[in-house]
C-alpha atoms as a PDB file:
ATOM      1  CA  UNK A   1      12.056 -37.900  -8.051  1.00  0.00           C
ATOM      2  CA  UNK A   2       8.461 -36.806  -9.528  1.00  0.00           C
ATOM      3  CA  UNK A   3       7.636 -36.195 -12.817  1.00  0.00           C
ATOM      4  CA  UNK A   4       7.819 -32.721 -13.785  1.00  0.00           C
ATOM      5  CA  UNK A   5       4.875 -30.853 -14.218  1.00  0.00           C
ATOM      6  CA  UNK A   6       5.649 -27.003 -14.243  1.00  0.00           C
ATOM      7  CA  UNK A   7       7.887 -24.635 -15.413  1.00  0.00           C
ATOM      8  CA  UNK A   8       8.961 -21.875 -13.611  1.00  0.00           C
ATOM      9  CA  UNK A   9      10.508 -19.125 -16.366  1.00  0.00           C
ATOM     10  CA  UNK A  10      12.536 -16.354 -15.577  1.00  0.00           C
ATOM     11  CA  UNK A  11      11.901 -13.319 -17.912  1.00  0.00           C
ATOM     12  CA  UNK A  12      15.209 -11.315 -18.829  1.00  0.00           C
ATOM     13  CA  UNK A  13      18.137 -13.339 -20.505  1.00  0.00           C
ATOM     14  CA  UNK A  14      15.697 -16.400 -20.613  1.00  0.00           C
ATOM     15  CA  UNK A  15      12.616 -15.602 -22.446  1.00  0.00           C
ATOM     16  CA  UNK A  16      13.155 -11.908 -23.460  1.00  0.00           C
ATOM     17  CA  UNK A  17      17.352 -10.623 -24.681  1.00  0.00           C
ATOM     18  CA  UNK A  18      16.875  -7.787 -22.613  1.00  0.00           C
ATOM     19  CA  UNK A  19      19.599  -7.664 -19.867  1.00  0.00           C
ATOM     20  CA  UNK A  20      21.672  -5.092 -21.578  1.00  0.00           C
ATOM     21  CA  UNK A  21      18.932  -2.925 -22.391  1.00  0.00           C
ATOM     22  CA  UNK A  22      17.911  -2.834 -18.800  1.00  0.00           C
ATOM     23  CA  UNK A  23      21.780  -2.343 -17.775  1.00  0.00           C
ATOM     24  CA  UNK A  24      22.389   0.301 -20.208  1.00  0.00           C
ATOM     25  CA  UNK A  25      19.488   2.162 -18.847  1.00  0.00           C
ATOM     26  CA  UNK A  26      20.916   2.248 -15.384  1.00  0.00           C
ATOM     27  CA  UNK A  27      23.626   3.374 -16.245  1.00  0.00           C
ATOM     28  CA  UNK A  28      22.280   6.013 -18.784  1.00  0.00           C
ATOM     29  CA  UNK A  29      20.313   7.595 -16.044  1.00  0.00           C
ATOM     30  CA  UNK A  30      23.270   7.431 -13.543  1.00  0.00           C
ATOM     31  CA  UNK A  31      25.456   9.342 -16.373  1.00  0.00           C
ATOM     32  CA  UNK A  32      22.601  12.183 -15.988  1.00  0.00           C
ATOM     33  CA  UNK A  33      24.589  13.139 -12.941  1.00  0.00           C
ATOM     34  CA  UNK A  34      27.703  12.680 -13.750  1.00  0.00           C
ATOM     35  CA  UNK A  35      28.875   9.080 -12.586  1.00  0.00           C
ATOM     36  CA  UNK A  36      30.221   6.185 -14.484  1.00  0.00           C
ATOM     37  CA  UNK A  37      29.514   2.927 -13.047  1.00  0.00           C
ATOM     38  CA  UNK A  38      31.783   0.033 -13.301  1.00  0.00           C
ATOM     39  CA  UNK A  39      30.622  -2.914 -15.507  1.00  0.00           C
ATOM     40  CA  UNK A  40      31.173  -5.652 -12.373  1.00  0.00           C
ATOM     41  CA  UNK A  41      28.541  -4.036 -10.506  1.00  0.00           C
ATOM     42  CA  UNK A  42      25.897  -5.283 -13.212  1.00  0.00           C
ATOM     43  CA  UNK A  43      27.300  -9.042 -13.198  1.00  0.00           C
ATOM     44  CA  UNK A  44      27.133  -8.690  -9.011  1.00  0.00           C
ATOM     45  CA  UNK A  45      23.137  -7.553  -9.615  1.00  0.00           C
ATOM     46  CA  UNK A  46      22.017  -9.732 -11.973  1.00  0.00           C
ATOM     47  CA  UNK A  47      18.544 -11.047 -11.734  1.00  0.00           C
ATOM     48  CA  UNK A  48      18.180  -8.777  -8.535  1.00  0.00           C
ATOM     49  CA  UNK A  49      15.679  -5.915  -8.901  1.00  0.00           C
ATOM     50  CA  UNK A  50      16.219  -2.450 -10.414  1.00  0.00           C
ATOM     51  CA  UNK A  51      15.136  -0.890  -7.082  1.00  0.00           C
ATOM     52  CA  UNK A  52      17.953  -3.098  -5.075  1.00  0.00           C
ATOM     53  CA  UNK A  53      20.858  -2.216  -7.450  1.00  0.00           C
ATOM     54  CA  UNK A  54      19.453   1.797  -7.619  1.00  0.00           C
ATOM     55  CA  UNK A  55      19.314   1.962  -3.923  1.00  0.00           C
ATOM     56  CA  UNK A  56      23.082   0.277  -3.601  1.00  0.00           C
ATOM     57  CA  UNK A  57      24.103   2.770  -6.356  1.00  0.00           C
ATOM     58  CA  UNK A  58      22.600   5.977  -4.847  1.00  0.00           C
ATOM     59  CA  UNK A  59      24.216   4.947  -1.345  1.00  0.00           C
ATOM     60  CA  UNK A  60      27.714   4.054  -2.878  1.00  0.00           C
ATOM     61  CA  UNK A  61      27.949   5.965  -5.925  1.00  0.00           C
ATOM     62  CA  UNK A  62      25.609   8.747  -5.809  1.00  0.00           C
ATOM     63  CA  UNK A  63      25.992   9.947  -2.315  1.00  0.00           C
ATOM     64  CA  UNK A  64      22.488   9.483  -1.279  1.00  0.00           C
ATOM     65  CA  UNK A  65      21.331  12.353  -2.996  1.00  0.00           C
ATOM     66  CA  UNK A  66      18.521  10.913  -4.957  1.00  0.00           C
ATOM     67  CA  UNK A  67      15.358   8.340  -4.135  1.00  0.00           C
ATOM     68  CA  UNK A  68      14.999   5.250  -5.481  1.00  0.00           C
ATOM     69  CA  UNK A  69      11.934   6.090  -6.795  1.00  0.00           C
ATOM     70  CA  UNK A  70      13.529   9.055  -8.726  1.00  0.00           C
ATOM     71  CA  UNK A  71      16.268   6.764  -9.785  1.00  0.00           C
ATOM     72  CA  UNK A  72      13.640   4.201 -10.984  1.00  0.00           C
ATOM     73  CA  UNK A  73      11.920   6.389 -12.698  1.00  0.00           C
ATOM     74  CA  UNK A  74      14.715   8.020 -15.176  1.00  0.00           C
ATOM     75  CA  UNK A  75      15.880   4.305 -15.650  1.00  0.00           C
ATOM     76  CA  UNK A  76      11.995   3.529 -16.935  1.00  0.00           C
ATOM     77  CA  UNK A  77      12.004   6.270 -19.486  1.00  0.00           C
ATOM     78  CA  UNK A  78      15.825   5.246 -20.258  1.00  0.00           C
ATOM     79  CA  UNK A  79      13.971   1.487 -21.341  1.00  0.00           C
ATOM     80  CA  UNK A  80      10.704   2.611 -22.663  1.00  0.00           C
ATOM     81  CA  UNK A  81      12.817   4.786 -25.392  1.00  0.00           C
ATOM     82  CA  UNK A  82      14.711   1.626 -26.558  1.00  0.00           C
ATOM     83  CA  UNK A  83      11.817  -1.086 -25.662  1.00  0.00           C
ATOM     84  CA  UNK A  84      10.961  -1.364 -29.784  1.00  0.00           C
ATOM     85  CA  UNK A  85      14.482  -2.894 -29.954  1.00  0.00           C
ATOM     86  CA  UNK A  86      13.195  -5.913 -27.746  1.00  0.00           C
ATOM     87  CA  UNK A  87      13.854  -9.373 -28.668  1.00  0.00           C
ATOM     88  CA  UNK A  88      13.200 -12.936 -27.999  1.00  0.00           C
ATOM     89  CA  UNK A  89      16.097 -15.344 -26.606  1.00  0.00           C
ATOM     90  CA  UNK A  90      16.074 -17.804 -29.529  1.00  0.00           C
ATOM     91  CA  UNK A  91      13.945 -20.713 -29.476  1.00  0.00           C
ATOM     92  CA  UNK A  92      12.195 -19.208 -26.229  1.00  0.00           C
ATOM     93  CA  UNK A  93       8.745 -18.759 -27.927  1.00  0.00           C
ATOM     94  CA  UNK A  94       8.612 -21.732 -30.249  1.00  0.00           C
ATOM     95  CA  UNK A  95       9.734 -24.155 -27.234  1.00  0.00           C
ATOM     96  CA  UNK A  96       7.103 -22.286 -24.822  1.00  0.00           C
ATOM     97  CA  UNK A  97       4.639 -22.706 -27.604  1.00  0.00           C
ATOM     98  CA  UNK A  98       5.296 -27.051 -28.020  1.00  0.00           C
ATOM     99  CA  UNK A  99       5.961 -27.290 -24.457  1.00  0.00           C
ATOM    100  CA  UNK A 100       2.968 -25.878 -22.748  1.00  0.00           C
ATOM    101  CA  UNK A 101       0.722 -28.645 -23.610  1.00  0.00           C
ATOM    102  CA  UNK A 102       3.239 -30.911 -22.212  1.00  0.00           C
ATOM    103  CA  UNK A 103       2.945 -30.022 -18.634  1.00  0.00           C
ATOM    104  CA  UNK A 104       0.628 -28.787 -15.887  1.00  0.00           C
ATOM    105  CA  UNK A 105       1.189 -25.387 -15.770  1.00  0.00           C
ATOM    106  CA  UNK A 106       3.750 -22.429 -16.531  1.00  0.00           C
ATOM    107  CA  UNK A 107       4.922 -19.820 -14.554  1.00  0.00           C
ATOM    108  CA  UNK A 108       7.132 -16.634 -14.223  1.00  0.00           C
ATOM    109  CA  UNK A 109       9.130 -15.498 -11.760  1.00  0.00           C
ATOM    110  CA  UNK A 110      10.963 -12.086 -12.544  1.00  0.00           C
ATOM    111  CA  UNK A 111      12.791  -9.086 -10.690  1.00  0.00           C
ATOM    112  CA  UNK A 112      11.349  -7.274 -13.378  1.00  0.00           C
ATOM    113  CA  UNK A 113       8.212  -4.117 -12.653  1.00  0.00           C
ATOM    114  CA  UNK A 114       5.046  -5.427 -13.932  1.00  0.00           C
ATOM    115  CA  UNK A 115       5.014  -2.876 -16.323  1.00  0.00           C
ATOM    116  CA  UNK A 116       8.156  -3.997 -18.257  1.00  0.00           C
ATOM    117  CA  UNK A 117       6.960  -7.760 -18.096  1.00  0.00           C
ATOM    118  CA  UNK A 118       3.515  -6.965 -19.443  1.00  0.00           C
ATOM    119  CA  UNK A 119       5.190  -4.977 -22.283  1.00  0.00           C
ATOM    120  CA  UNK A 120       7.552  -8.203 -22.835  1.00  0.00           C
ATOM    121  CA  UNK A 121       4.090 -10.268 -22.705  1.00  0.00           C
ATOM    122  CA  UNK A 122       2.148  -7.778 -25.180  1.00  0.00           C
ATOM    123  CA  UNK A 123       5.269  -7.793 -27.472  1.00  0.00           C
ATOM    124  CA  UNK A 124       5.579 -11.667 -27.680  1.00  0.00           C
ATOM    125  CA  UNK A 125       1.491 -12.424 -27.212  1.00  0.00           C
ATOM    126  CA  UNK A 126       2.659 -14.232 -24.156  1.00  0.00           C
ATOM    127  CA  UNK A 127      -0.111 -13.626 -21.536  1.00  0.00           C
ATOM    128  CA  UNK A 128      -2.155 -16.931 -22.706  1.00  0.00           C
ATOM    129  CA  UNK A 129       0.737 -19.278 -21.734  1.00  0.00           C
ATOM    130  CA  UNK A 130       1.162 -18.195 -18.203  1.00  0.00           C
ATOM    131  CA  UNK A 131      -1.107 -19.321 -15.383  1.00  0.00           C
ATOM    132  CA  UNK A 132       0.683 -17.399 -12.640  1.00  0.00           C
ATOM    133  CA  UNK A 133       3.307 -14.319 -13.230  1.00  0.00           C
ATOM    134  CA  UNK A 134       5.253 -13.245 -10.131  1.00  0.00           C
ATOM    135  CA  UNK A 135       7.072  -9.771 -10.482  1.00  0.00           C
ATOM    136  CA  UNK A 136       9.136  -7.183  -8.610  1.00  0.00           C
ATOM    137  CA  UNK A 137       6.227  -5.753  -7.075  1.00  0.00           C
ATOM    138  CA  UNK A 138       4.930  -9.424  -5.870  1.00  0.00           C
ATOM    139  CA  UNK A 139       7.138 -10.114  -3.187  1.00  0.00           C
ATOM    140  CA  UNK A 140       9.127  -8.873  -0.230  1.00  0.00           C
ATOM    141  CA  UNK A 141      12.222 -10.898  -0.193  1.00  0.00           C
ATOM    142  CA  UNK A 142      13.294 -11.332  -4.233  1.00  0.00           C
ATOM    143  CA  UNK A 143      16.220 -13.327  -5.729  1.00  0.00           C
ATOM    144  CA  UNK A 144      18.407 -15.065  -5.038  1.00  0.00           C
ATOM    145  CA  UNK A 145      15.977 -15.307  -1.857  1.00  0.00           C
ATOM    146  CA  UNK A 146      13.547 -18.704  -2.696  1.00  0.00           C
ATOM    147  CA  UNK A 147      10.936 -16.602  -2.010  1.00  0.00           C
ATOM    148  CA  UNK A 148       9.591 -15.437  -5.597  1.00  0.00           C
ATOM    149  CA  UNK A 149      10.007 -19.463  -7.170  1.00  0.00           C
ATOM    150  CA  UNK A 150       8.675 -20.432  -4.274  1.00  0.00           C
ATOM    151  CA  UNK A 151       5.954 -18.713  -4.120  1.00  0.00           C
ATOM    152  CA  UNK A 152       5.525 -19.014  -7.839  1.00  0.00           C
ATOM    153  CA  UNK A 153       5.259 -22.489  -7.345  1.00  0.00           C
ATOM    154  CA  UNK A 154       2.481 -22.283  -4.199  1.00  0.00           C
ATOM    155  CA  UNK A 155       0.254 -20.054  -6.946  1.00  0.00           C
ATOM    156  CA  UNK A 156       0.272 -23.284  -9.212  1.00  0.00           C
ATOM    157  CA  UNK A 157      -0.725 -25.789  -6.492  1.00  0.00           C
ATOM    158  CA  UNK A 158       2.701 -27.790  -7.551  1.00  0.00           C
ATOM    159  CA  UNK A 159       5.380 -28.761  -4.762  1.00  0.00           C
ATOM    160  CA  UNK A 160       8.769 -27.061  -5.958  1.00  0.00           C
ATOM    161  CA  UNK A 161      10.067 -30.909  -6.582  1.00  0.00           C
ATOM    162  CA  UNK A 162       7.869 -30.916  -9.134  1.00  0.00           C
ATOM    163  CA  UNK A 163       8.801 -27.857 -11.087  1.00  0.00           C
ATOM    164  CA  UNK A 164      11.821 -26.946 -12.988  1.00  0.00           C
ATOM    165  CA  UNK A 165      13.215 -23.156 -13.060  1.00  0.00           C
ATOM    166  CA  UNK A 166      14.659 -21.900 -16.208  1.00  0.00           C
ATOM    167  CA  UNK A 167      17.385 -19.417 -15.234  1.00  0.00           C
ATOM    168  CA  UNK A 168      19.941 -17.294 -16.803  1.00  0.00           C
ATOM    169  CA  UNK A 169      21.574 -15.527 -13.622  1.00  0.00           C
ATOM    170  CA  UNK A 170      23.458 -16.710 -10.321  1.00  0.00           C
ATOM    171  CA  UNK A 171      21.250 -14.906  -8.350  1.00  0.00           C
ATOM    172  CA  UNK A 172      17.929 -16.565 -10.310  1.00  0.00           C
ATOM    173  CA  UNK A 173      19.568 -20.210  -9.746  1.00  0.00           C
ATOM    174  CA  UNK A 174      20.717 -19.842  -5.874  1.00  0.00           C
ATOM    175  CA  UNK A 175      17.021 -18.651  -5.829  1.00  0.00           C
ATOM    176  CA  UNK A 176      15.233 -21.475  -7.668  1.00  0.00           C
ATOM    177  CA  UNK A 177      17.759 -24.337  -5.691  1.00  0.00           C
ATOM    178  CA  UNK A 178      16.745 -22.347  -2.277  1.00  0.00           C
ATOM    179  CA  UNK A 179      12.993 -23.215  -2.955  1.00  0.00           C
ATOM    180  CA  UNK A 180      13.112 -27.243  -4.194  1.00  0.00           C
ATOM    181  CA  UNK A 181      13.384 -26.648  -7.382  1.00  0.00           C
ATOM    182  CA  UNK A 182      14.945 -28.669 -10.173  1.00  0.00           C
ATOM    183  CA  UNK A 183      17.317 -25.405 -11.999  1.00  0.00           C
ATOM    184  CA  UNK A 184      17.937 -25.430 -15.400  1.00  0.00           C
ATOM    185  CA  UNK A 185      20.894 -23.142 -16.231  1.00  0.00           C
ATOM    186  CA  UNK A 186      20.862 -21.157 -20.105  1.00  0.00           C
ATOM    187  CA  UNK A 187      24.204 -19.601 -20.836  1.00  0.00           C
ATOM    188  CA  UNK A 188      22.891 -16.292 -22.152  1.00  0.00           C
ATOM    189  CA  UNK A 189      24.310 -14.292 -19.499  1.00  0.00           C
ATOM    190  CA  UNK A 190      26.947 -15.953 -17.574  1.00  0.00           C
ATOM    191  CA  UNK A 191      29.372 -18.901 -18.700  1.00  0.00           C
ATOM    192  CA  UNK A 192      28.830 -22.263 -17.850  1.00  0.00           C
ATOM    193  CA  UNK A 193      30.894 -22.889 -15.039  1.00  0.00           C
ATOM    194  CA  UNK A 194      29.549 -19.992 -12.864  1.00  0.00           C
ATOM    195  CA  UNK A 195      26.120 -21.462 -13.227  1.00  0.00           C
ATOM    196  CA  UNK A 196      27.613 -25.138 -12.576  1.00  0.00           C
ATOM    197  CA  UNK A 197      29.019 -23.507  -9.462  1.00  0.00           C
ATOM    198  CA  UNK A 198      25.653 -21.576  -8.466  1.00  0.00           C
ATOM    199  CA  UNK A 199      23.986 -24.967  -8.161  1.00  0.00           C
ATOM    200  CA  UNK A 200      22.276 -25.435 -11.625  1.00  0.00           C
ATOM    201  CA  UNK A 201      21.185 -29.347 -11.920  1.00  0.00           C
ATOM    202  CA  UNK A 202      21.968 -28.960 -15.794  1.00  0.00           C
ATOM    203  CA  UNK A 203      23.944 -25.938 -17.869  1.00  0.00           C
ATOM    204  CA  UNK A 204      22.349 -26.000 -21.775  1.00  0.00           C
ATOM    205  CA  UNK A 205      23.371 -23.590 -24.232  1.00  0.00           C
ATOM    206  CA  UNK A 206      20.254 -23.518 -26.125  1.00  0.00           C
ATOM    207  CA  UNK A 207      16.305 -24.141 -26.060  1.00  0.00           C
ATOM    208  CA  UNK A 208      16.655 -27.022 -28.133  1.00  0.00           C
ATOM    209  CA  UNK A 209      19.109 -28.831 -25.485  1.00  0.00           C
ATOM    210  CA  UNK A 210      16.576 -28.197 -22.132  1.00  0.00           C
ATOM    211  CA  UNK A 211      14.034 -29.488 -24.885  1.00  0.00           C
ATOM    212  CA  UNK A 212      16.275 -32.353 -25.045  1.00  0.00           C
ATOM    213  CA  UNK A 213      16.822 -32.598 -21.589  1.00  0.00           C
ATOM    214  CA  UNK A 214      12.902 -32.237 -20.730  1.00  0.00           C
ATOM    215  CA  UNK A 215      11.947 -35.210 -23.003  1.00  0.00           C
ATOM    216  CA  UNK A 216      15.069 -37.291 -20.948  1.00  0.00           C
ATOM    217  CA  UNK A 217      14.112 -36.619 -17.989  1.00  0.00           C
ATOM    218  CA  UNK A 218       9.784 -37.614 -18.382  1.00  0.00           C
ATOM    219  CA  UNK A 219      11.045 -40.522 -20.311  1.00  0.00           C
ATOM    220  CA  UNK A 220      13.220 -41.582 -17.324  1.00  0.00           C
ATOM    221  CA  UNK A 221      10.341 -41.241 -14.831  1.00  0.00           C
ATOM    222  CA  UNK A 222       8.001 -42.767 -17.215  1.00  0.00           C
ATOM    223  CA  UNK A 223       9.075 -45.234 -19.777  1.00  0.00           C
ATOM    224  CA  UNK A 224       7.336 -45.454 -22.897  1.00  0.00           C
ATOM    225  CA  UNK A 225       5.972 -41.898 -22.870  1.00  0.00           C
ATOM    226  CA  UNK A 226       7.443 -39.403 -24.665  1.00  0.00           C
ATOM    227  CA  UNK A 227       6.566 -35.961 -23.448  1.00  0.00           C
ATOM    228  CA  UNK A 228       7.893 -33.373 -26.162  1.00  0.00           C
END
């Protein structure tokens, strides 16, 4: 195999702690017309866009009374009224900050609207790290389709063999092993064995471990250096 030389983030649950927030704001704007929605349904949508799960929940639960859009929309100002709560994953902004120099490029590849990932970037001065961001609004087919990683990966002139995804969700890791990827797997969100079983090359429970696991796998493909 090739060295690595990018990293392909994901956003929610990897860099930012915000997969409750966005969960809780579904469901907040769901409760606005009278429907509680059952916690499963937020494990089954994981890393899939808001406008996926909104349209499956105005169809199923909301008798298709509603549009997306509208749906969207009462979910944004849901966010925006807890989005000063925001926080980082631990260790996601010190290891982005001593890994970048390490490697070719970095990249993002969320099911999150622009506008939430730019306020994520703004909050954690994150925009100077990133050569290429892919959002919701980027693509046609989104996780766990390849489609986003892969084109992430196109937008950074790398092959996908040559990047590794960072992924918190079974959706984000069928999507990053669909496009070549090597898939790292942070337990933030799900348990270890469901992301063993989604395909993830390596679980870690920590920055400091796919730190670890980084500098392993560089020194394997080229003895003598160390990379981090």
């Amino acid at each position: 195999m090739n060295n690595i030389h990018g990293i392909l983030f994901d956003l929610d649950g990897v860099i930012v702690d915000s997969e409750a927030m966005h969960n809780d704001a579904v469901a907040a704007a769901v409760a606005a017309h009278g429907v509680s929605l059952p916690a499963a349904l937020f494990d089954e949508f994981m890393g899939i866009p808001d406008e996926v799960l909104l349209e499956h929940i105005n169809r199923v639960h909301l008798g298709g009374r509603f549009t997306v859009a509208a749906l969207l929309a009462e979910k944004q100002v849901a966010y925006l009224a807890v989005a000063d709560r925001l926080q980082a994953i631990p260790g996601a902004l010190a290891f982005i900050r001593t890994a970048r120099p390490h490697f070719r490029a970095f990249g993002l590849a969320t099911s999150s609207l622009r506008s939430n990932q730019q306020l994520a970037f703004d909050r954690f001065d994150l925009h100077r790290y990133f050569d290429v961001v892919m959002t919701a609004e980027d693509v046609t087919r989104t996780k766990p389709d390849p489609a986003p990683y892969q084109q992430a990966a196109a937008r950074l002139g790398l092959p996908p063999e040559a990047c590794v995804v960072i992924e918190d969700s079974v959706n984000g890791i069928l999507s990053g092993k669909g496009a070549g990827c090597q898939v790292l797997g942070l337990t933030t969100t799900y348990p270890a064995a469901q992301l063993a079983a989604a395909g993830a090359d390596t679980v870690c429970t920590s920055f400091a471990e796919i730190d670890d696991w980084l500098a392993a796998r560089q020194a394997r493909a080229q003895p003598g250096l160390a990379v981090l």
